[in-house]
Protein backbone atom coordinates (compact mmCIF):
# COMPACT_ATOMS: atom_id res chain seq x y z
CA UNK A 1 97.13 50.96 84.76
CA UNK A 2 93.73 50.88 85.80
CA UNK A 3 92.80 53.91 84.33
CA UNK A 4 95.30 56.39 86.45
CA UNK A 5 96.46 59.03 84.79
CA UNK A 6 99.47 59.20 82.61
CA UNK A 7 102.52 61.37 84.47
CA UNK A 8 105.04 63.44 83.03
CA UNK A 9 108.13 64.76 85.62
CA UNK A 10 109.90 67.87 85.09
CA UNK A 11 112.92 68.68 87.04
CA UNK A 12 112.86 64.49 87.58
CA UNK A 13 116.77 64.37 88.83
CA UNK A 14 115.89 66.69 91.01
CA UNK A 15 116.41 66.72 94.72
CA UNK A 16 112.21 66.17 95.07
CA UNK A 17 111.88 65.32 91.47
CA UNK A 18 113.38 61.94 91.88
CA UNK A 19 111.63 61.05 95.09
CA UNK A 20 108.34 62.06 92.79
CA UNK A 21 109.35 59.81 89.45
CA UNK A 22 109.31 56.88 92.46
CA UNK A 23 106.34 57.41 94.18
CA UNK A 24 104.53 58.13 90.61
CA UNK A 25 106.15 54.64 89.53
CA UNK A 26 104.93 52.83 92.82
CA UNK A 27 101.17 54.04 92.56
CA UNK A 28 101.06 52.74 89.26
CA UNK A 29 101.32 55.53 86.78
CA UNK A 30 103.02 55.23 83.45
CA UNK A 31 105.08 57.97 84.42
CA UNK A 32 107.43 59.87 81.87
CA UNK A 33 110.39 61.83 82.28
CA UNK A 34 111.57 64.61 80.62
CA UNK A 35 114.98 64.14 79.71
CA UNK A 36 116.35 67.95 79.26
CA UNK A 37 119.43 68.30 76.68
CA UNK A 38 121.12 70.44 78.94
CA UNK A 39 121.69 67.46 81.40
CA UNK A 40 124.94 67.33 78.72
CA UNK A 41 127.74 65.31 80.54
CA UNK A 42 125.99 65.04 83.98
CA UNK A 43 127.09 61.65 84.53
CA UNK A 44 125.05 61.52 87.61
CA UNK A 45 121.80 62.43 86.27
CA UNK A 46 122.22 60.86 83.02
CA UNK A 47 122.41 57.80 85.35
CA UNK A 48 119.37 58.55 87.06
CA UNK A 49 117.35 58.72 84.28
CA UNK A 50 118.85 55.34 83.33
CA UNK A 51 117.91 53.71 86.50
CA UNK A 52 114.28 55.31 86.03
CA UNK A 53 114.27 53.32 82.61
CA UNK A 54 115.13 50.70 84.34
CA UNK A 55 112.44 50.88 86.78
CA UNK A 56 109.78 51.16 83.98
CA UNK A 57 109.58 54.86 83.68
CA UNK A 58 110.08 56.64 79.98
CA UNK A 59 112.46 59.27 78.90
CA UNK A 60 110.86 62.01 76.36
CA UNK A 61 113.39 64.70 75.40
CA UNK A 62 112.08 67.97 75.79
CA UNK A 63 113.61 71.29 76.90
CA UNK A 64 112.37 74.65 77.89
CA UNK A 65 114.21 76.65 75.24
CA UNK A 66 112.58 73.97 72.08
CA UNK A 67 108.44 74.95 72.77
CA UNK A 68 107.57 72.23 70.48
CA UNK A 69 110.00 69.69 72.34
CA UNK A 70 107.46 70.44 75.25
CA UNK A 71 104.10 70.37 73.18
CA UNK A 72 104.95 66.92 72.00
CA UNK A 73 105.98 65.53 75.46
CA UNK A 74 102.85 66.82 77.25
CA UNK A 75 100.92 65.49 74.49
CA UNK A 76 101.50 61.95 75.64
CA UNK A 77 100.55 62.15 79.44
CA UNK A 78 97.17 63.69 81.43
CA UNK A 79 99.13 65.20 84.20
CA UNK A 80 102.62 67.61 84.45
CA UNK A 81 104.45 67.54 87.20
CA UNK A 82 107.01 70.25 87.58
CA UNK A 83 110.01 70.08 90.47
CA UNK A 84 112.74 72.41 89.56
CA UNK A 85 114.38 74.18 92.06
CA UNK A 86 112.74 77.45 93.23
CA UNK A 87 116.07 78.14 96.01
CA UNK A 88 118.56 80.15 95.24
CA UNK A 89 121.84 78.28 96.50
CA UNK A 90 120.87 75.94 93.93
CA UNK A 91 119.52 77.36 91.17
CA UNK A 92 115.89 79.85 91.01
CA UNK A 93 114.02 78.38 87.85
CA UNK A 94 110.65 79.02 88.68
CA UNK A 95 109.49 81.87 86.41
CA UNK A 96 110.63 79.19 83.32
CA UNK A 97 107.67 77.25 84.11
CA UNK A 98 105.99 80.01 82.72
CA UNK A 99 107.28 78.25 78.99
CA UNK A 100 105.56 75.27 80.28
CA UNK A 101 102.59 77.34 81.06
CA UNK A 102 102.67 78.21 77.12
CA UNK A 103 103.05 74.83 76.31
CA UNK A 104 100.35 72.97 78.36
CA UNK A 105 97.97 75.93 76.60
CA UNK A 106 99.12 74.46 72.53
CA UNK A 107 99.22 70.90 73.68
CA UNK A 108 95.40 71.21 74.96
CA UNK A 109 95.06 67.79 76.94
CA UNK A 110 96.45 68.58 80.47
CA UNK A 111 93.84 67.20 82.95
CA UNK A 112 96.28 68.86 85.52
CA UNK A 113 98.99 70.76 86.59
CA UNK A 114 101.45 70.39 89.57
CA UNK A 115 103.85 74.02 89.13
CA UNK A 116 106.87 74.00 91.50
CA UNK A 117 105.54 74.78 94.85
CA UNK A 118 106.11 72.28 97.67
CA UNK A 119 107.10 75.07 100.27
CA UNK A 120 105.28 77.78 101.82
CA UNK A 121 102.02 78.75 100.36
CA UNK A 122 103.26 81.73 98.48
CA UNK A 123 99.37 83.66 98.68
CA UNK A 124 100.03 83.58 102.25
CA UNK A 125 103.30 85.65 102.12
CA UNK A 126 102.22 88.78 100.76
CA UNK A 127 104.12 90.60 103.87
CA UNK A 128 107.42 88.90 103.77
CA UNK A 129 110.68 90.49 103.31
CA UNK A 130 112.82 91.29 100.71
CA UNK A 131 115.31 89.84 99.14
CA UNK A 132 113.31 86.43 100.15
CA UNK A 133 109.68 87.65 98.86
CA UNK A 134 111.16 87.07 95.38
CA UNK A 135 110.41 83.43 95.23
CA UNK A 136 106.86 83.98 96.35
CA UNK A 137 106.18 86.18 94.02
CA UNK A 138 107.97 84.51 90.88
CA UNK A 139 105.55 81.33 92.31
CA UNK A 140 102.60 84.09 92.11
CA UNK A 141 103.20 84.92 88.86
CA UNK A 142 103.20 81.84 87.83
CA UNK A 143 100.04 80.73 89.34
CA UNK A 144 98.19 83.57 87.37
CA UNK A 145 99.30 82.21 84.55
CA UNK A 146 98.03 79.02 85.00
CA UNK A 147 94.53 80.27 86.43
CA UNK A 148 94.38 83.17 83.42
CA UNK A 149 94.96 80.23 81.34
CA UNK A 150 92.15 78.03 82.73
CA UNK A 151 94.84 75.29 83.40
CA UNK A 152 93.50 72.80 86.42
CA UNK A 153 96.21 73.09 89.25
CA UNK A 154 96.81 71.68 92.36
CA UNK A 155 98.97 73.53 94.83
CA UNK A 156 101.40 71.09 96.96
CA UNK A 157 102.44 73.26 99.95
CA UNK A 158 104.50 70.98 101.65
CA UNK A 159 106.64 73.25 104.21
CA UNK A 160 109.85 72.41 105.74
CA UNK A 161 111.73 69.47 104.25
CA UNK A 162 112.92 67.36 106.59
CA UNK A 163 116.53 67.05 105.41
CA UNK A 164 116.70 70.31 105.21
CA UNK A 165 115.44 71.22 108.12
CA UNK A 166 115.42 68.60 111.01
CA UNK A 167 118.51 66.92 110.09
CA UNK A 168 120.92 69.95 111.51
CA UNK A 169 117.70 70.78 114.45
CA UNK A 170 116.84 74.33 112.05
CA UNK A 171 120.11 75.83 111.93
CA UNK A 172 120.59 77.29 108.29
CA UNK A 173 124.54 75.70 107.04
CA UNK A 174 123.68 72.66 109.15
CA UNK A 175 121.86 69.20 107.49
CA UNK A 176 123.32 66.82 110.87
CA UNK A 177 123.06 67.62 114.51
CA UNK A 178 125.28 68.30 116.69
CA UNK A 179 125.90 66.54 119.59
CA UNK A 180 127.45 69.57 122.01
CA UNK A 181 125.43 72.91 120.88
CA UNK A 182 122.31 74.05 119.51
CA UNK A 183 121.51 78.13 118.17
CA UNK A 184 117.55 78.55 118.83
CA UNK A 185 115.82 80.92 117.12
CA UNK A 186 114.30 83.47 119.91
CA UNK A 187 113.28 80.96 122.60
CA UNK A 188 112.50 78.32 119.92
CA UNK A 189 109.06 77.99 120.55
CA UNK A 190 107.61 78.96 116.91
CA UNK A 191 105.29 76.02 115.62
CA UNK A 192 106.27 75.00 112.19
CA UNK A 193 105.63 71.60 109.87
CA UNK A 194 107.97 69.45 108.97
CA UNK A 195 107.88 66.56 106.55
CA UNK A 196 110.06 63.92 105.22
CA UNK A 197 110.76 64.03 101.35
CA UNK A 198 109.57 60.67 100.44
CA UNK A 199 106.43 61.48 102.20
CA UNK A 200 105.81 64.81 99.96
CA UNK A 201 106.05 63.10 96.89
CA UNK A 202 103.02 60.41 98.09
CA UNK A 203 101.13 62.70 98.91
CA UNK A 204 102.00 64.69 95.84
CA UNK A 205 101.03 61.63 93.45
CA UNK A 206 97.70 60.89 95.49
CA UNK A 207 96.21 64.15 94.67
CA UNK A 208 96.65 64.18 91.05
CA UNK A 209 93.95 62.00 90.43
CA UNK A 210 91.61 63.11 93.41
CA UNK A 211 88.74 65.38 92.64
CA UNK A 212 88.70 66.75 96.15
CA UNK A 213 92.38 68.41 95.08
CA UNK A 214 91.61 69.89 91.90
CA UNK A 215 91.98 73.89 91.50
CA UNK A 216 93.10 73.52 95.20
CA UNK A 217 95.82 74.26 97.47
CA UNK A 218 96.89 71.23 99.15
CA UNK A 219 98.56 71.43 102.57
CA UNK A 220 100.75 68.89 103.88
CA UNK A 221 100.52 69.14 107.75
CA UNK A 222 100.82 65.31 109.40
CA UNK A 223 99.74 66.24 112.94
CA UNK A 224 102.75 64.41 114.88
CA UNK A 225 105.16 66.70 113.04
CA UNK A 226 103.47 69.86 113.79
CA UNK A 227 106.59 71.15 115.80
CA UNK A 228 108.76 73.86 117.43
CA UNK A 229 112.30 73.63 116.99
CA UNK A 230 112.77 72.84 120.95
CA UNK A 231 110.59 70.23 120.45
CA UNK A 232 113.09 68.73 117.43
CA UNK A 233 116.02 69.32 119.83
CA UNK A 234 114.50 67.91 123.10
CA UNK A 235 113.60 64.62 120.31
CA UNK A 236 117.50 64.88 119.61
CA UNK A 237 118.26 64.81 122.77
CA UNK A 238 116.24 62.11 124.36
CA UNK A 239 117.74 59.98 121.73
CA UNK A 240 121.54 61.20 122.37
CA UNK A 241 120.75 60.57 126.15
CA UNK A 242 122.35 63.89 126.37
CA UNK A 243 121.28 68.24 126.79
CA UNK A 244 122.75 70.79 124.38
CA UNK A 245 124.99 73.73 125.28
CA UNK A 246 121.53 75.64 123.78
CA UNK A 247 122.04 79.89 122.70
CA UNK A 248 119.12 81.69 121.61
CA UNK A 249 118.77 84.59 118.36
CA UNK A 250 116.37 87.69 119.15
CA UNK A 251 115.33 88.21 115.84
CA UNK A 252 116.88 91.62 115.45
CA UNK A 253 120.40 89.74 115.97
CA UNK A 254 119.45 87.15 113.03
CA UNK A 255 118.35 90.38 110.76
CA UNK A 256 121.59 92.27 111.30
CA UNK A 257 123.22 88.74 110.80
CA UNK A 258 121.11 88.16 107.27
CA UNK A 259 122.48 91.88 105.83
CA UNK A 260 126.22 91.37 106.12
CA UNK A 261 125.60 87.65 103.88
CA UNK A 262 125.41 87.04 99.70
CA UNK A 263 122.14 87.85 98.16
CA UNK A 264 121.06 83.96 97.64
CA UNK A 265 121.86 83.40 101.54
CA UNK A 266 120.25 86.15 102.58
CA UNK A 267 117.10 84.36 100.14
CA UNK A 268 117.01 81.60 101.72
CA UNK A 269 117.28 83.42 105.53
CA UNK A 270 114.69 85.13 104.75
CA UNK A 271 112.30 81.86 104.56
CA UNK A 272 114.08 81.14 107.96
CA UNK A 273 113.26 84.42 109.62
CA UNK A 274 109.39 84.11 108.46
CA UNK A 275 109.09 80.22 109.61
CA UNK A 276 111.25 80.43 113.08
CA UNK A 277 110.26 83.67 114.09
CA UNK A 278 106.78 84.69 112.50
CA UNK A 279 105.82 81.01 112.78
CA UNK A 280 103.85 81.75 108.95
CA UNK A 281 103.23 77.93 108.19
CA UNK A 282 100.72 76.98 111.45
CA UNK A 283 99.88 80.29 112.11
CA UNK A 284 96.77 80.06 110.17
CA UNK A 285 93.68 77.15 109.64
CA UNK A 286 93.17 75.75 106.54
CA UNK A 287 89.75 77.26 105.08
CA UNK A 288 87.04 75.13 102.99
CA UNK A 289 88.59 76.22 99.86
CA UNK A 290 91.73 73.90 100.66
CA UNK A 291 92.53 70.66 101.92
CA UNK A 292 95.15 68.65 104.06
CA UNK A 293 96.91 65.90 103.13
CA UNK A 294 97.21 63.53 106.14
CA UNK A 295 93.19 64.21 106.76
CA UNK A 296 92.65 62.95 102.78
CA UNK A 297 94.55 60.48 102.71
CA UNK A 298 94.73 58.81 106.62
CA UNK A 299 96.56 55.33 104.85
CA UNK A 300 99.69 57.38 103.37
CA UNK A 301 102.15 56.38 106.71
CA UNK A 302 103.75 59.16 107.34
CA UNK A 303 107.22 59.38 109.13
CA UNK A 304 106.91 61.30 112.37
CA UNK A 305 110.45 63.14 113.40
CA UNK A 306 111.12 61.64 116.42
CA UNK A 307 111.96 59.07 114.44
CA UNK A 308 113.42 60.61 111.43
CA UNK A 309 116.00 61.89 113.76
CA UNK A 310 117.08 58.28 114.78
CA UNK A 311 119.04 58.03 111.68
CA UNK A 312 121.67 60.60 112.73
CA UNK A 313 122.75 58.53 115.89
């Protein structure tokens, strides 16, 4: 292995988790799994972890509710890696990281640790809005537990992912594009950062053994995909051969839209309102205390989203 550090993956089946167990796998780190009881008859991810078997990963049982399960498991790896999901429409599981926190403290050999992050850097969202705020500050509580601890961290803020985001052009509810109509938020000129999932998880995997990333917050901003959402639509467009009926949102209207939806909607809206309309992931520069991804590590091809978006046609 060449002396790179031992991985273990929690939250591997995982929409980013399993994009992370591969990229670990292809930079050549014995990379574990944890395989969590509670999968019980989840065919699918049962599967998974089969296939990651197959690909050379290992499977350690562990859980969050057995503390030694996760002593024992951490005890065979330098680095933890931790993907669940932090959105509500799936399921909000950050705050159980603090059990890992616990953990990582008993087992006493952690060279590093990745918590669930890989969105917006929550320290920079001090002023967002309720009900949203909640999962920056679970991911803030969390963090001071790891740094009251004396854990070493890296942050992976990794903004909009780009299924999430690009496939249906920024419209929350939509993951393709449309080919007649477009809703832009205000006139749609907001900058934001987009990147595509496979990319987050190399970058992810390059910083845990990079001194330049440790106690750090690690932004992933590759410059060609430092966009506005007219910009993703006028992409869509040039390759449809083809202009969208386009609306526009004042932000009021999306606000008074948010209140009359579900309390995990209205969550993930919130993240919406903040990126499309406050424009909170460019609106700042990165200080010497942190460090980009696509500047560290120039080799790491990233996918630009002009041609992400070809896949759709």
């Amino acid at each position: 292995m060449g002396g790179k550090s031992k991985v273990l993956i929690i939250g591997g089946t995982g929409y980013l988790g399993k994009r992370l167990v591969k990229a670990s796998l292809e930079q050549g780190h014995e990379t574990y799994v944890l395989q969590r009881p509670e999968i019980g008859v989840d065919i699918e991810k049962i599967q998974m972890l089969l296939s990651f078997k197959k690909q050379g990963a290992r499977l350690v049982i562990g859980s969050f509710n057995d503390h030694q399960s996760l002593v024992e498991a951490l005890k065979l790896v330098d680095v933890a890696i931790c993907a669940v999901s932090g959105v509500h429409f799936r399921s909000h599981q950050i705050l159980l990281q603090l059990k890992l926190v616990d953990a990582i403290k008993e087992a006493g050999n952690i060279k590093r640790f990745l918590p669930s992050e890989f969105g917006t850097d929550p320290a920079r969202m001090g002023d967002a809005i309720e009900p949203g705020r909640v999962t920056f500050d679970d991911k803030m509580v969390v963090r001071k537990a790891i740094e009251d601890a004396g854990i070493p961290f890296t942050y992976v803020s990794a903004n909009c992912f780009a299924g999430y985001f690009v496939g249906g052009l920024c419209q929350p509810g939509h993951i393709l594009p449309s080919r007649e109509s477009v809703t832009l938020f205000g006139d749609g000129n907001k900058k934001s950062i987009f990147v595509d999932e496979d990319d987050i998880a190399a970058y992810t995997i390059r910083t845990i053994d990079d001194p330049r990333t440790l106690n750090k917050t690690i932004y992933l901003r590759p410059p060609a995909n430092i966009l506005s959402q007219r910009e993703i639509v006028e992409f869509w467009e040039k390759l449809i051969g083809k202009q969208l009926q386009k609306s526009s949102l004042s932000e009021q209207e999306f606000l008074n839209i948010m209140k009359e939806r579900g309390y995990a909607e209205q969550v993930g809206l919130t993240h919406y309102y903040h990126v499309f309309y406050d424009g909170c992931l460019a609106n700042f520069e990165i200080n010497n205390e942190e460090e980009e991804a696509s500047v560290l590590y120039p080799d790491i091809k990233y996918i630009k989203m002009e041609d992400y978006l070809k896949q759709y046609i």
